[in-house]
C-alpha atoms as a PDB file:
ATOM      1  CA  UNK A   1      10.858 -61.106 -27.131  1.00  0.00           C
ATOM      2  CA  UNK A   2      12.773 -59.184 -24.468  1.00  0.00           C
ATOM      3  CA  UNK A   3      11.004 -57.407 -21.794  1.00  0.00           C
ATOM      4  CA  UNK A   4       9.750 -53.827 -22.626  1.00  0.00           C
ATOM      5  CA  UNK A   5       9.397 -51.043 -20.343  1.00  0.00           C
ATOM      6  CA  UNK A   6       8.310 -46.978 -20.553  1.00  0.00           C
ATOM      7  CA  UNK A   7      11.128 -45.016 -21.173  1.00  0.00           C
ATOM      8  CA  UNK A   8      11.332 -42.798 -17.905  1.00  0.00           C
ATOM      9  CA  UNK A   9      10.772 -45.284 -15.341  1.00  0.00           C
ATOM     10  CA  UNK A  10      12.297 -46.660 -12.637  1.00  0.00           C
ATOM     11  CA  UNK A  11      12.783 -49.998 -10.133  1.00  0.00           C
ATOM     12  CA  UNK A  12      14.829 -51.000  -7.564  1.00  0.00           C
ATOM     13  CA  UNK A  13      16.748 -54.229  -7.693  1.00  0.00           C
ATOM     14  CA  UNK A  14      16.543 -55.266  -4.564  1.00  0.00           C
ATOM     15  CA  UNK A  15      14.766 -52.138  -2.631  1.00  0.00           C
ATOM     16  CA  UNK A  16      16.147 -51.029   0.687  1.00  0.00           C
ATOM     17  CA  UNK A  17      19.052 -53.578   0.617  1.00  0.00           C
ATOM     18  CA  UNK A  18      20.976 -52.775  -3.044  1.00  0.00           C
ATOM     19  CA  UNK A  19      22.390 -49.697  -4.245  1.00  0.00           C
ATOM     20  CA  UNK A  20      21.502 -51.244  -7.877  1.00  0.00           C
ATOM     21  CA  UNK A  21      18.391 -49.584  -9.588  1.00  0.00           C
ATOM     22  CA  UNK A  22      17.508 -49.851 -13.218  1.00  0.00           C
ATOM     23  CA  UNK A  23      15.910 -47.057 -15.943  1.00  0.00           C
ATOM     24  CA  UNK A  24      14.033 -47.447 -18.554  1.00  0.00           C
ATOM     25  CA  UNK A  25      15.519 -46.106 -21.866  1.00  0.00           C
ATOM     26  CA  UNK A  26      14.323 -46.896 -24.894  1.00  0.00           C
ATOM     27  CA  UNK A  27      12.211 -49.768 -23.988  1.00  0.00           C
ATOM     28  CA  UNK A  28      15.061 -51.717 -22.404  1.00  0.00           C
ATOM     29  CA  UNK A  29      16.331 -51.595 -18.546  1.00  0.00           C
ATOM     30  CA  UNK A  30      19.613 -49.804 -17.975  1.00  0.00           C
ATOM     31  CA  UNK A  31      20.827 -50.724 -14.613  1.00  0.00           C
ATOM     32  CA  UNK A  32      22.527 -48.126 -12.516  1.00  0.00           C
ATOM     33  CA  UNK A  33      23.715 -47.971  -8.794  1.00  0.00           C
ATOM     34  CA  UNK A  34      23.552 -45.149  -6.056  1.00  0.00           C
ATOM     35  CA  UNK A  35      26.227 -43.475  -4.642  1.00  0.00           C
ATOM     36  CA  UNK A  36      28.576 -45.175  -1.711  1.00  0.00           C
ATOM     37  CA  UNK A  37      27.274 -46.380   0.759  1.00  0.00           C
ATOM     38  CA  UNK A  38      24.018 -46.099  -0.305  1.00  0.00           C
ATOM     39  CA  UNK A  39      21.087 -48.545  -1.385  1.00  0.00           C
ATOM     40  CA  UNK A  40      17.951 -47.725  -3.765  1.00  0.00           C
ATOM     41  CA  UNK A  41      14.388 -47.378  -2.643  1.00  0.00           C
ATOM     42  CA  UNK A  42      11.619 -48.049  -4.303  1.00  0.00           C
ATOM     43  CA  UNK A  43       7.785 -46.263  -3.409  1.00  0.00           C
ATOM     44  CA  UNK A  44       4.651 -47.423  -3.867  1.00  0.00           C
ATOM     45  CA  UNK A  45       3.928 -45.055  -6.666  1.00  0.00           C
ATOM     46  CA  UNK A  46       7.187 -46.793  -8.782  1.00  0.00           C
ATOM     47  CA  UNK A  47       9.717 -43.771  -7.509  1.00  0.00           C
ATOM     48  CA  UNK A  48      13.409 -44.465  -7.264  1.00  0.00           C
ATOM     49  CA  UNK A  49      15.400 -42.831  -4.714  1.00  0.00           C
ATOM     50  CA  UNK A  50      18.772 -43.309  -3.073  1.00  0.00           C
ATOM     51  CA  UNK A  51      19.419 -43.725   0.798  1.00  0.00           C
ATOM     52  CA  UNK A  52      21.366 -44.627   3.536  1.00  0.00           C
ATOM     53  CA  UNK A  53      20.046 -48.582   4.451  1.00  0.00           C
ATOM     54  CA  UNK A  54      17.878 -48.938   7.849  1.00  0.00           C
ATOM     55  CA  UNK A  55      19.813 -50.300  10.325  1.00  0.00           C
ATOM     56  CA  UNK A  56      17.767 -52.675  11.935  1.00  0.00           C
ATOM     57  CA  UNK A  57      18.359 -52.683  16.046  1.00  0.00           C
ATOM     58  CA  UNK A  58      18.808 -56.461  16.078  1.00  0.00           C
ATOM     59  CA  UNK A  59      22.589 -55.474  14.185  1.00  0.00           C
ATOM     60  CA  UNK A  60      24.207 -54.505  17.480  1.00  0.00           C
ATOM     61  CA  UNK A  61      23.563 -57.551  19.390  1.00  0.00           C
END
């Protein structure tokens, strides 16, 4: 049986690092991306949002 889900929620693929999130619609996982250059976030409390990716210091060495 596939996976179910609660219509109106959210998750990140791959939080911070992916623009791909997914939403639950009618028990099944719709997957959706952000907007360019963008990646998805996902909160403790199971919110989606979308964001420019942390740059992390060590990139400009």
């Amino acid at each position: 049986m596939a996976e179910g889900c609660k219509p109106g929620t959210y998750r990140a693929v791959d939080s911070g690092k992916s623009p791909l999130f997914q939403e639950c619609q009618n028990g099944k996982w719709v997957t959706k991306s952000c907007g360019p250059g963008t990646v998805a976030f996902e909160t403790a409390d199971g919110q989606v949002y979308c964001g420019f990716p942390v740059r992390n210091q060590d990139d400009d060495a």
